[in-house]
N, C-alpha and C. Protein backbone atom coordinates (compact mmCIF):
# COMPACT_ATOMS: atom_id res chain seq x y z
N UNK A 1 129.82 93.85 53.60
CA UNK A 1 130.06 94.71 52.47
C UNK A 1 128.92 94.63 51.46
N UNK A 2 128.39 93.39 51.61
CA UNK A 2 127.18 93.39 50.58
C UNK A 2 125.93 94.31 50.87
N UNK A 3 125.69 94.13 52.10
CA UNK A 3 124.59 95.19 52.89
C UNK A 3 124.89 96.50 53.08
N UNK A 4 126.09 96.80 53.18
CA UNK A 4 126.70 97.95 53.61
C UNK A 4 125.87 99.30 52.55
N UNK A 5 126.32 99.24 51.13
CA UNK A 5 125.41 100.41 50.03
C UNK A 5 124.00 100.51 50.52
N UNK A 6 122.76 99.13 50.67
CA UNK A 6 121.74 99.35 51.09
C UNK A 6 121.13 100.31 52.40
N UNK A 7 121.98 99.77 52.95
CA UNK A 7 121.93 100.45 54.56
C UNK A 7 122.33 101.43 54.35
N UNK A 8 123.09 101.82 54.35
CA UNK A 8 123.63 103.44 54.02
C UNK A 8 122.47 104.89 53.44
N UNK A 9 121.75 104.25 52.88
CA UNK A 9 120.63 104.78 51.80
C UNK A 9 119.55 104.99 52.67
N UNK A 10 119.11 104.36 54.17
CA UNK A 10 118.28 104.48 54.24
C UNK A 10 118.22 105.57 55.49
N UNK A 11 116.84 106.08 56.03
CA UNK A 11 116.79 106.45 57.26
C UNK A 11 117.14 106.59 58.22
N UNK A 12 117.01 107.34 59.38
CA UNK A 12 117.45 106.47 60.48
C UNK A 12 116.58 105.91 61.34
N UNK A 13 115.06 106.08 60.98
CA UNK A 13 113.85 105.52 61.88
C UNK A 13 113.75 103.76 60.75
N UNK A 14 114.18 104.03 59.37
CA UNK A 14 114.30 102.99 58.60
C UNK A 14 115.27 101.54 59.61
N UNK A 15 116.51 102.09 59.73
CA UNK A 15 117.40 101.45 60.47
C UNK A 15 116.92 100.95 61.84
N UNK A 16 116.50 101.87 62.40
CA UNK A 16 115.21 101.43 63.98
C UNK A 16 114.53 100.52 63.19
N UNK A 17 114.12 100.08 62.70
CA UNK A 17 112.88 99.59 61.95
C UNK A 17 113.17 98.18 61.68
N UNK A 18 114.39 97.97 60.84
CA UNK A 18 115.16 96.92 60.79
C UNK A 18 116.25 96.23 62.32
N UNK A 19 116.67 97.35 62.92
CA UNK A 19 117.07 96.95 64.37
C UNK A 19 115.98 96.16 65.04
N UNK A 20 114.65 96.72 65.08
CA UNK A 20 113.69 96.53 65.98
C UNK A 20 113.35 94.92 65.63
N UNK A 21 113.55 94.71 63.90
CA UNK A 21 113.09 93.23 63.47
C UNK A 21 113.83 92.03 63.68
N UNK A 22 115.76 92.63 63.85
CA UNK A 22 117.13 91.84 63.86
C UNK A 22 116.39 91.12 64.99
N UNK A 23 116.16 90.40 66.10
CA UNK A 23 115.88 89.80 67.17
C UNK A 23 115.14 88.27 66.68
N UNK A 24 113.99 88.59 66.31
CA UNK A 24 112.90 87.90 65.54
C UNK A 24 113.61 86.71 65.05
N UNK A 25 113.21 85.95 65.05
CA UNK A 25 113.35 84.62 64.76
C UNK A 25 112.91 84.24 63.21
N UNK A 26 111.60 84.98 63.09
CA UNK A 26 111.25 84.53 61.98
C UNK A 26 110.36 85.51 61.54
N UNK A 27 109.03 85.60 61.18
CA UNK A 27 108.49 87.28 60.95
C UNK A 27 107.97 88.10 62.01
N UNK A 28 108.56 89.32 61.19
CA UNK A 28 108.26 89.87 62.28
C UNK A 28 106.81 90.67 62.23
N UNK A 29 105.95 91.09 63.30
CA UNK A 29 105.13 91.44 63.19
C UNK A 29 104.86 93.12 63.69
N UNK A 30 104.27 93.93 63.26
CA UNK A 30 104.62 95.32 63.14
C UNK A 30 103.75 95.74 63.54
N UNK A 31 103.09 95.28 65.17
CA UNK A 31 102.10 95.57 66.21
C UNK A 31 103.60 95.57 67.25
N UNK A 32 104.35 94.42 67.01
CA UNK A 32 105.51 94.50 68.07
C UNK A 32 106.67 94.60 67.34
N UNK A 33 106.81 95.06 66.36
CA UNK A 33 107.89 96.42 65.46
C UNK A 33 107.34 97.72 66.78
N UNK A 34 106.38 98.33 66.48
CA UNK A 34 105.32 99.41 66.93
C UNK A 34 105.76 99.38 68.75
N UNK A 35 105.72 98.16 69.13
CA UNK A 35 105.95 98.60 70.83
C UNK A 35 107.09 99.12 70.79
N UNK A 36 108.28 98.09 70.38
CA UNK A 36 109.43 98.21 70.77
C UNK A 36 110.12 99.84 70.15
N UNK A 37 109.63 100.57 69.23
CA UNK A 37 109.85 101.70 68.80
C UNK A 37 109.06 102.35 69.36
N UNK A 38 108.24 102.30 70.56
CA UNK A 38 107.28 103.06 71.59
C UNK A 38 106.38 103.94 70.43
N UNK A 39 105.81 103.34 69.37
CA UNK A 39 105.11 104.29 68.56
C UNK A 39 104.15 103.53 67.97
N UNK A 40 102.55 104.16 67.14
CA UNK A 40 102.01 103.00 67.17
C UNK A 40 102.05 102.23 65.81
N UNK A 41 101.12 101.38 65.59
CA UNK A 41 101.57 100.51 64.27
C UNK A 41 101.29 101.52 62.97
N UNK A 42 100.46 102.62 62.93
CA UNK A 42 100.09 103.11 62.29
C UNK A 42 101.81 104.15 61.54
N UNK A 43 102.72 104.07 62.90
CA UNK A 43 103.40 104.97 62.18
C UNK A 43 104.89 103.95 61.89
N UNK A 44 104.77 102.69 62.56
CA UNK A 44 105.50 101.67 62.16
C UNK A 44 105.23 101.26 61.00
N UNK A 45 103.80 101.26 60.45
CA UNK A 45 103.94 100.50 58.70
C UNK A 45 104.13 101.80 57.68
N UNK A 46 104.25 102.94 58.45
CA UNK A 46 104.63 103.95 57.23
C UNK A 46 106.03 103.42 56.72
N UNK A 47 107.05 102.88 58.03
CA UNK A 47 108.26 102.79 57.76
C UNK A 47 108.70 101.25 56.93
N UNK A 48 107.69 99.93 57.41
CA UNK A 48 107.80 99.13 56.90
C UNK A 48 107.79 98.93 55.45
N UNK A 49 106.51 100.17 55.02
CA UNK A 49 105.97 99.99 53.82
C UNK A 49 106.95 100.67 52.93
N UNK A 50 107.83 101.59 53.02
CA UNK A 50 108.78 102.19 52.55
C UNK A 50 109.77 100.76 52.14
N UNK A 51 110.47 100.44 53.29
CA UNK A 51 111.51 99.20 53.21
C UNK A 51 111.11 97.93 52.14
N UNK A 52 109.90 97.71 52.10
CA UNK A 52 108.94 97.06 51.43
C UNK A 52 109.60 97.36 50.20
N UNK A 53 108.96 98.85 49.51
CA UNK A 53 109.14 99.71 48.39
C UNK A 53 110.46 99.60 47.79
N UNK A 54 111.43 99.58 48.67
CA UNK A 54 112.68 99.61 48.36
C UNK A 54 113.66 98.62 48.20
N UNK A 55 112.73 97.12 48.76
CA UNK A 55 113.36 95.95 48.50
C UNK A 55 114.08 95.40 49.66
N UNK A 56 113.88 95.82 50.59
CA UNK A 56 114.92 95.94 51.39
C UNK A 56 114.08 94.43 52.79
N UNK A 57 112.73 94.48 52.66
CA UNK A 57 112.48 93.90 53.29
C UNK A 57 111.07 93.36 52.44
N UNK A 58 110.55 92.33 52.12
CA UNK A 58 109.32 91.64 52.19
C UNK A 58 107.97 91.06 52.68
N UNK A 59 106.61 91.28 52.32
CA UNK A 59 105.96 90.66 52.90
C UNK A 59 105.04 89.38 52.79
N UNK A 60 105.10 88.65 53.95
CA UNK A 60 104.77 87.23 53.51
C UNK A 60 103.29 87.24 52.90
N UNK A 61 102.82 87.89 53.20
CA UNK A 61 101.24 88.47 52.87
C UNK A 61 101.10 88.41 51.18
């Protein structure tokens, strides 16, 4: 229920995006965000960088 408003708000390539990271152990990296969404990184950090924007996800960088 706490996640539930966030999620709701977003995309649905957003949600791929976060699906694609749920696995990961620990960070994830968005060369293999990019495979597993068969697309390349270039159009994987459009989506990261959004989630970023929105709080929703962080970077260790």
């Amino acid at each position: 229920m706490v996640h539930a408003p966030e999620i709701d708000g977003l995309s649905s390539m957003q949600k791929e995006y976060l699906l694609a990271m749920a696995p990961d152990d620990g960070p994830s990296s968005t060369g293999e965000i990019a495979k597993h969404l068969e697309r390349n990184a270039g159009y994987a950090n459009v989506y990261r960088t959004q989630l970023i924007k929105e709080g929703v996800i962080y970077s260790l960088a």
